[in-house]
PDB file of N, CA and C in Angstrom:
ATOM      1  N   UNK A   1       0.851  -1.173   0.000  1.00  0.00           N
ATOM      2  CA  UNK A   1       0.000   0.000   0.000  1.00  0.00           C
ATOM      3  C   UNK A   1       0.897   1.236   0.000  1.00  0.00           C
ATOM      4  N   UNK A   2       0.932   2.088  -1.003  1.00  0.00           N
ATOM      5  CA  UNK A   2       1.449   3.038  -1.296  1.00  0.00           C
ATOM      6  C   UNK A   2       1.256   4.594  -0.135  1.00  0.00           C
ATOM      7  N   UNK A   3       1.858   5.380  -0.034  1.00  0.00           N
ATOM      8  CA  UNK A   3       1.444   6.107   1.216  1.00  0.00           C
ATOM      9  C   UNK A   3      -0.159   7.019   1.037  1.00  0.00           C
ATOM     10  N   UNK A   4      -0.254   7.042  -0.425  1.00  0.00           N
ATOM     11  CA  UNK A   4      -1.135   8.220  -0.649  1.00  0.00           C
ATOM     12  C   UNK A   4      -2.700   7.527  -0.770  1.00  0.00           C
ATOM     13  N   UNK A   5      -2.133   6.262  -0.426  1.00  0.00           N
ATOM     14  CA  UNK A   5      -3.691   5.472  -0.195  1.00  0.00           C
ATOM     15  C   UNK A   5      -3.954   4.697   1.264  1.00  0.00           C
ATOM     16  N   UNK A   6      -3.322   5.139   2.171  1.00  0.00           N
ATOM     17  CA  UNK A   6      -3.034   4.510   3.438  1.00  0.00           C
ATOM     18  C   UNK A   6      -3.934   5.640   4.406  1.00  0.00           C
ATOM     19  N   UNK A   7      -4.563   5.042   5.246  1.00  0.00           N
ATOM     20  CA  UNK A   7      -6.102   6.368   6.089  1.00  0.00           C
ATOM     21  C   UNK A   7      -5.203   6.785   6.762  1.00  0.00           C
ATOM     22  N   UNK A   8      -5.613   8.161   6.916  1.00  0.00           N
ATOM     23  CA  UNK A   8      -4.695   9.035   7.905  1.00  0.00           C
ATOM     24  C   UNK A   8      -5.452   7.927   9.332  1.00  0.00           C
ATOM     25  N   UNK A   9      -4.445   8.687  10.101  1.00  0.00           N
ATOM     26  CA  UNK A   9      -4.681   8.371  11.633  1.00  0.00           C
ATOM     27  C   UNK A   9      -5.208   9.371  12.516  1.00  0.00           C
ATOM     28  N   UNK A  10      -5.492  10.224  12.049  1.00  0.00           N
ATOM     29  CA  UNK A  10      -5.705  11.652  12.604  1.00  0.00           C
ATOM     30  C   UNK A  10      -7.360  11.312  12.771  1.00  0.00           C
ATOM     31  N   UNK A  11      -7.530  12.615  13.845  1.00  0.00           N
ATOM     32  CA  UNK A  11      -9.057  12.686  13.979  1.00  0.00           C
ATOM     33  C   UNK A  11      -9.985  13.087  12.554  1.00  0.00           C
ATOM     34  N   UNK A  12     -11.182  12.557  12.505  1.00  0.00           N
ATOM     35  CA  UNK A  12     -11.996  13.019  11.210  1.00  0.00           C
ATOM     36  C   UNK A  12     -12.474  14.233  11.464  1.00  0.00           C
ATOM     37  N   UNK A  13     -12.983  15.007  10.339  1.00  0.00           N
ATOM     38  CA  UNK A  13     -12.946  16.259   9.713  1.00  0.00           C
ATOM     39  C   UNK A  13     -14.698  16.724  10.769  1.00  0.00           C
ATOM     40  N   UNK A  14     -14.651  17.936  11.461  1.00  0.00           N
ATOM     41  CA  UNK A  14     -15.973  18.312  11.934  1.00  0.00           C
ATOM     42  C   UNK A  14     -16.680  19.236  10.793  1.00  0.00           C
ATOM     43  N   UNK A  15     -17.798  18.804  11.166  1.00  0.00           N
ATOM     44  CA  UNK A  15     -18.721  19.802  10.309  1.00  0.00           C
ATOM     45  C   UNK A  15     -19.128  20.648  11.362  1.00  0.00           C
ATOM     46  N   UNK A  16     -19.110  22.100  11.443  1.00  0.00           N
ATOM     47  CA  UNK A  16     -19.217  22.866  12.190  1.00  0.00           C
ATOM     48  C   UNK A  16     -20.136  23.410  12.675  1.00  0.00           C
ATOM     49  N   UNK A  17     -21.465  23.959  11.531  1.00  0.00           N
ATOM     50  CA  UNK A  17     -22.939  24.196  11.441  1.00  0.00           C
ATOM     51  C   UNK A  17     -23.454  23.240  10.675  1.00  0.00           C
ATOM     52  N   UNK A  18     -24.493  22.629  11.465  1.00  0.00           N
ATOM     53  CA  UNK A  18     -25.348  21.916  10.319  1.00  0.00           C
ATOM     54  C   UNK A  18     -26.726  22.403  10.969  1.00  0.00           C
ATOM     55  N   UNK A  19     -27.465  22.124  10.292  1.00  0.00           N
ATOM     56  CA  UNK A  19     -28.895  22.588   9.812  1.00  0.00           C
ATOM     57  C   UNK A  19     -30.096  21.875  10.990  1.00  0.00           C
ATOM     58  N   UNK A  20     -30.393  22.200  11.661  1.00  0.00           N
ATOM     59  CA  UNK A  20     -31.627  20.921  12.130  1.00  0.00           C
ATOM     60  C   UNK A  20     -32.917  21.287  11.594  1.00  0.00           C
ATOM     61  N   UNK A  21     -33.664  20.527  11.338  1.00  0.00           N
ATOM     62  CA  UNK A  21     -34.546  19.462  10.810  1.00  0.00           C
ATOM     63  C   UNK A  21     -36.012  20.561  11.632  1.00  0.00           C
ATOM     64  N   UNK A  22     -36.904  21.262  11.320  1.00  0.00           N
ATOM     65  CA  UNK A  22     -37.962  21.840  12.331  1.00  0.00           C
ATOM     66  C   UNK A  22     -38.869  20.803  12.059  1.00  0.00           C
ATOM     67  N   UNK A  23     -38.811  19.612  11.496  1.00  0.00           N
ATOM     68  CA  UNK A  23     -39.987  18.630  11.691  1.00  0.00           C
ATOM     69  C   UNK A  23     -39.762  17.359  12.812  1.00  0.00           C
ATOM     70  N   UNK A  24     -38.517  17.046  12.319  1.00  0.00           N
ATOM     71  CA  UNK A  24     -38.488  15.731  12.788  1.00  0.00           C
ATOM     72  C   UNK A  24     -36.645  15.765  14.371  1.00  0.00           C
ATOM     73  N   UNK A  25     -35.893  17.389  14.096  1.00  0.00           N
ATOM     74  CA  UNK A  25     -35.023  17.824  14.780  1.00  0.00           C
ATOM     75  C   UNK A  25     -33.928  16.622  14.452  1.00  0.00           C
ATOM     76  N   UNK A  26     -33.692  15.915  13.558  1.00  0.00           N
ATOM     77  CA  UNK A  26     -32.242  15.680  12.475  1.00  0.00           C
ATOM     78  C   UNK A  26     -31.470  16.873  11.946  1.00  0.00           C
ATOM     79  N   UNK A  27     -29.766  16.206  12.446  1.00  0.00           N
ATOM     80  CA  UNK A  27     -28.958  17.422  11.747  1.00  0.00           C
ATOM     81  C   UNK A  27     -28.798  16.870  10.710  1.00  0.00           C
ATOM     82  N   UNK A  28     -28.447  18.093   9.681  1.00  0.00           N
ATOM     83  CA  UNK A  28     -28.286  17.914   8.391  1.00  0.00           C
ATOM     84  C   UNK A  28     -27.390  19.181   8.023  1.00  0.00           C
ATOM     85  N   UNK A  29     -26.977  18.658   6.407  1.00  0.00           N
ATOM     86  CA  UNK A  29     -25.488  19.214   5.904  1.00  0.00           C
ATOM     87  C   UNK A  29     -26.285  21.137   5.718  1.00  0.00           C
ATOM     88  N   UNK A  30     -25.290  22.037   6.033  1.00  0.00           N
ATOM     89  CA  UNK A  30     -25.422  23.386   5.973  1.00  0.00           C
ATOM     90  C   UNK A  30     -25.930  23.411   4.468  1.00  0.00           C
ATOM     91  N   UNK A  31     -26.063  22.808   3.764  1.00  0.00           N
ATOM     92  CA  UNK A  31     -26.377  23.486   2.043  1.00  0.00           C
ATOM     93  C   UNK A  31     -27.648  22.352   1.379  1.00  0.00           C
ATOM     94  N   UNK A  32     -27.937  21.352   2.690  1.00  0.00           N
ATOM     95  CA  UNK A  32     -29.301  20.514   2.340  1.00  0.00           C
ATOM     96  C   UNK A  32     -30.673  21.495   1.949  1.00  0.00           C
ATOM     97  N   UNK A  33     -31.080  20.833   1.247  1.00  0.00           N
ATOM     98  CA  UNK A  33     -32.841  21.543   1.282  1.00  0.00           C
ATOM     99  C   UNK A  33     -33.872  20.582   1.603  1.00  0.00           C
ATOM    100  N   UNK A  34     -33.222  19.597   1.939  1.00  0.00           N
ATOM    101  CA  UNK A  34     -34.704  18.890   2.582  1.00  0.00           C
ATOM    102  C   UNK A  34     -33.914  17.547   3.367  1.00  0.00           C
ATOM    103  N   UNK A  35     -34.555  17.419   4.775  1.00  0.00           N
ATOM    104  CA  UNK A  35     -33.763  16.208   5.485  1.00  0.00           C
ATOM    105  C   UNK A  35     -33.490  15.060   4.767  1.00  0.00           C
ATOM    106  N   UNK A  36     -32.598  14.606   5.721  1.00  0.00           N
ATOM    107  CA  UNK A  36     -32.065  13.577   5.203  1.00  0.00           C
ATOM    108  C   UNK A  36     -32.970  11.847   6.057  1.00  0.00           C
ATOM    109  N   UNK A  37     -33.640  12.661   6.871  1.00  0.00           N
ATOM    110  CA  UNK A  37     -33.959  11.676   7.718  1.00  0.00           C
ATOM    111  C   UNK A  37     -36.067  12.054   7.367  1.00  0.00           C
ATOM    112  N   UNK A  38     -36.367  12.548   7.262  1.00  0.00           N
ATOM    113  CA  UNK A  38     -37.774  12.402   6.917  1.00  0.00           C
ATOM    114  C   UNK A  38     -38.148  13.243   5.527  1.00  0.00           C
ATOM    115  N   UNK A  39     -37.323  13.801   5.160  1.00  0.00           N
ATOM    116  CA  UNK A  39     -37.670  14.813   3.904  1.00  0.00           C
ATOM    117  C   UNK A  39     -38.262  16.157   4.079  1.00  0.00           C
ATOM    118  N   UNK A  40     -38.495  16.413   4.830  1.00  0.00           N
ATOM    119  CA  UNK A  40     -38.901  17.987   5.367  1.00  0.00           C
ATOM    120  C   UNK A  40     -38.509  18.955   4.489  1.00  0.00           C
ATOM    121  N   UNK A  41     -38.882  20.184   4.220  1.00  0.00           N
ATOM    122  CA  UNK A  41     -37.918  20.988   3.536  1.00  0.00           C
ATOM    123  C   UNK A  41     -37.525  22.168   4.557  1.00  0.00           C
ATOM    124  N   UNK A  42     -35.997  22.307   4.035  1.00  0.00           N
ATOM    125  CA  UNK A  42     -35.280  22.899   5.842  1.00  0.00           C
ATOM    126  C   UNK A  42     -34.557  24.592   4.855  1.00  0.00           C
ATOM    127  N   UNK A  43     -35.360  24.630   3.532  1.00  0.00           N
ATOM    128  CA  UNK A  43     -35.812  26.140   3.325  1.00  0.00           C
ATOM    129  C   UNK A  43     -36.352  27.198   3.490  1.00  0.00           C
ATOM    130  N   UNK A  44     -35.823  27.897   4.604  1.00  0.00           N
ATOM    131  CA  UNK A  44     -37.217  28.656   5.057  1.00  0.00           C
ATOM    132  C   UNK A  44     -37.783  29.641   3.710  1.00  0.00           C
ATOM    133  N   UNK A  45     -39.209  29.850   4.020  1.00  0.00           N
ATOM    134  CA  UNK A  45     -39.769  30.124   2.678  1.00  0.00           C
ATOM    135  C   UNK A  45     -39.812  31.908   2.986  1.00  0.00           C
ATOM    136  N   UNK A  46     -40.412  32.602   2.432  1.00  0.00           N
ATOM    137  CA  UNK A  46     -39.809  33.930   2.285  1.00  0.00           C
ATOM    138  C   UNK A  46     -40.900  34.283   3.012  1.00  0.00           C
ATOM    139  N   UNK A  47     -41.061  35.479   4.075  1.00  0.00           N
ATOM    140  CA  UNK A  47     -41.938  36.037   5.181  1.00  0.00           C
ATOM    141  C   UNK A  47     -43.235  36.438   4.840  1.00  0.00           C
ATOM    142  N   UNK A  48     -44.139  36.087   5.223  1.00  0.00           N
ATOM    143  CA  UNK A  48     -45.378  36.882   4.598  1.00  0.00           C
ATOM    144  C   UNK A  48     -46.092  35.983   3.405  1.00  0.00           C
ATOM    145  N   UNK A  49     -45.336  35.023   2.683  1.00  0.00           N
ATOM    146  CA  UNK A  49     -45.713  34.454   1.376  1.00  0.00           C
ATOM    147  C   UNK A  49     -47.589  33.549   1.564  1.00  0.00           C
ATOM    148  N   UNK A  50     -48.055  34.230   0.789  1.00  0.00           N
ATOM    149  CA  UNK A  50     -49.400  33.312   0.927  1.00  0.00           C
ATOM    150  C   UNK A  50     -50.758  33.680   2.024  1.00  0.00           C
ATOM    151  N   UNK A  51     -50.031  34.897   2.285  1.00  0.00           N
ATOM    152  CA  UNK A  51     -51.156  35.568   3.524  1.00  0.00           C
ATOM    153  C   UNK A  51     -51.442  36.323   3.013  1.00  0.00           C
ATOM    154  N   UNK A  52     -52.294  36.989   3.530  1.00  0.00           N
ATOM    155  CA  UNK A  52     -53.366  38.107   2.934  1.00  0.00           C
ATOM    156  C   UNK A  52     -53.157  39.517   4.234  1.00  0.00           C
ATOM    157  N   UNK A  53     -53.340  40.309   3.952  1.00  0.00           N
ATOM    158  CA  UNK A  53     -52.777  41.518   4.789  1.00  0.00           C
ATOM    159  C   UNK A  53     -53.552  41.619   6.360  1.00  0.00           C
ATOM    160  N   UNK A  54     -54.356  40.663   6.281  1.00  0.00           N
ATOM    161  CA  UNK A  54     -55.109  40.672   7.608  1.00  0.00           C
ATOM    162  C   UNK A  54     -54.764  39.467   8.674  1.00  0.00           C
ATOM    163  N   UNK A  55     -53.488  38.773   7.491  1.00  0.00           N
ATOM    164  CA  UNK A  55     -52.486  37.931   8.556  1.00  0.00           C
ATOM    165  C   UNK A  55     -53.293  36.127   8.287  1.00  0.00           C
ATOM    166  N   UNK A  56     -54.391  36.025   7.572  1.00  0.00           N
ATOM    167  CA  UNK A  56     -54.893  34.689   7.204  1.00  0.00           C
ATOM    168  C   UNK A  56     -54.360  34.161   5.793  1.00  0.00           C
ATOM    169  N   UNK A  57     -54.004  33.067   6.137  1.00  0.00           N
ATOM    170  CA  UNK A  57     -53.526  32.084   4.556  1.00  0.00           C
ATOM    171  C   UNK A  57     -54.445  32.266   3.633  1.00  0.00           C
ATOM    172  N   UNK A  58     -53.893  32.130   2.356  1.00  0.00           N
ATOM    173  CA  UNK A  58     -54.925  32.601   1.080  1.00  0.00           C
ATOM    174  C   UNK A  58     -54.784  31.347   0.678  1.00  0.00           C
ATOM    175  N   UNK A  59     -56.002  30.465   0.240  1.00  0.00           N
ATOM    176  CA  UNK A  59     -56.070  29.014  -0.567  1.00  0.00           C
ATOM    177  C   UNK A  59     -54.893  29.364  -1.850  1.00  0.00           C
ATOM    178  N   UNK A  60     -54.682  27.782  -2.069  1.00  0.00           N
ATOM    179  CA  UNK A  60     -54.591  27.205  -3.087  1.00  0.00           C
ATOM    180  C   UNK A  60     -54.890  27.959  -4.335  1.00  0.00           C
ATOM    181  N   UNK A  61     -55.930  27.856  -4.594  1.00  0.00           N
ATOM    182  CA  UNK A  61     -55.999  28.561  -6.061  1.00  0.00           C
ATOM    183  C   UNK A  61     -56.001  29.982  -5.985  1.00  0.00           C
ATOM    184  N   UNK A  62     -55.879  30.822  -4.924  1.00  0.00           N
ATOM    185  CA  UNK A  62     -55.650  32.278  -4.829  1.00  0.00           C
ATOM    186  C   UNK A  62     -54.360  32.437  -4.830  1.00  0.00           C
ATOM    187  N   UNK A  63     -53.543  31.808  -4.742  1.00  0.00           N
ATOM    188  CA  UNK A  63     -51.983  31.684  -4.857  1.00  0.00           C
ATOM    189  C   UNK A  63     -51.480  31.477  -6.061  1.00  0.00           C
ATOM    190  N   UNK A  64     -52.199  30.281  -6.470  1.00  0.00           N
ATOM    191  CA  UNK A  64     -52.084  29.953  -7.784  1.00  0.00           C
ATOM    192  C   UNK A  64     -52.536  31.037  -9.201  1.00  0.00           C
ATOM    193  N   UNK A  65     -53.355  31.413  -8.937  1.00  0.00           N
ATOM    194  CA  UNK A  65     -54.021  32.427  -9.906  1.00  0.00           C
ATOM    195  C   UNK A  65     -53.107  33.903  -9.693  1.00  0.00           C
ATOM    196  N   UNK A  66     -52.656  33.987  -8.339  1.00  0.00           N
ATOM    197  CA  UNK A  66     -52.449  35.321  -7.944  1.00  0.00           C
ATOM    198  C   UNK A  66     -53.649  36.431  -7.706  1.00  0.00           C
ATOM    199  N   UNK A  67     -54.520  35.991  -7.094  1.00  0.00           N
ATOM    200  CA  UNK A  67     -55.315  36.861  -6.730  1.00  0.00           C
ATOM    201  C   UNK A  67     -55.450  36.728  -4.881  1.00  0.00           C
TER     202      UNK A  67
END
């Protein structure tokens, strides 16, 4: 075994921030978009999206249509 294929001996590499999971609280990799352990999506979506100015969710097809 040649040296450049032989495992270091050293400690393994930390991941420093990772992501948790607001469904199921699995960490996951800093640049995931959806767990790795239930599929969640760990994108938060943009503030306000899908409400109506009086603070209630707007259906499905009012989103869809844009009205």
């Amino acid at each position: 075994m040649s040296d450049e294929t032989k495992p270091t001996s050293g400690p393994a590499p930390r991941i420093t921030h990772l992501t948790q999971c607001p469904k199921c609280g699995a960490s996951n990799p800093p640049d995931a978009r959806y767990c790795e352990r239930c599929g969640a999506s760990l994108v938060v979506a943009a503030t306000g999206a899908g409400t109506q100015p009086d603070g209630r969710k707007q259906g499905f097809l009012a989103r869809l249509f844009g009205r």
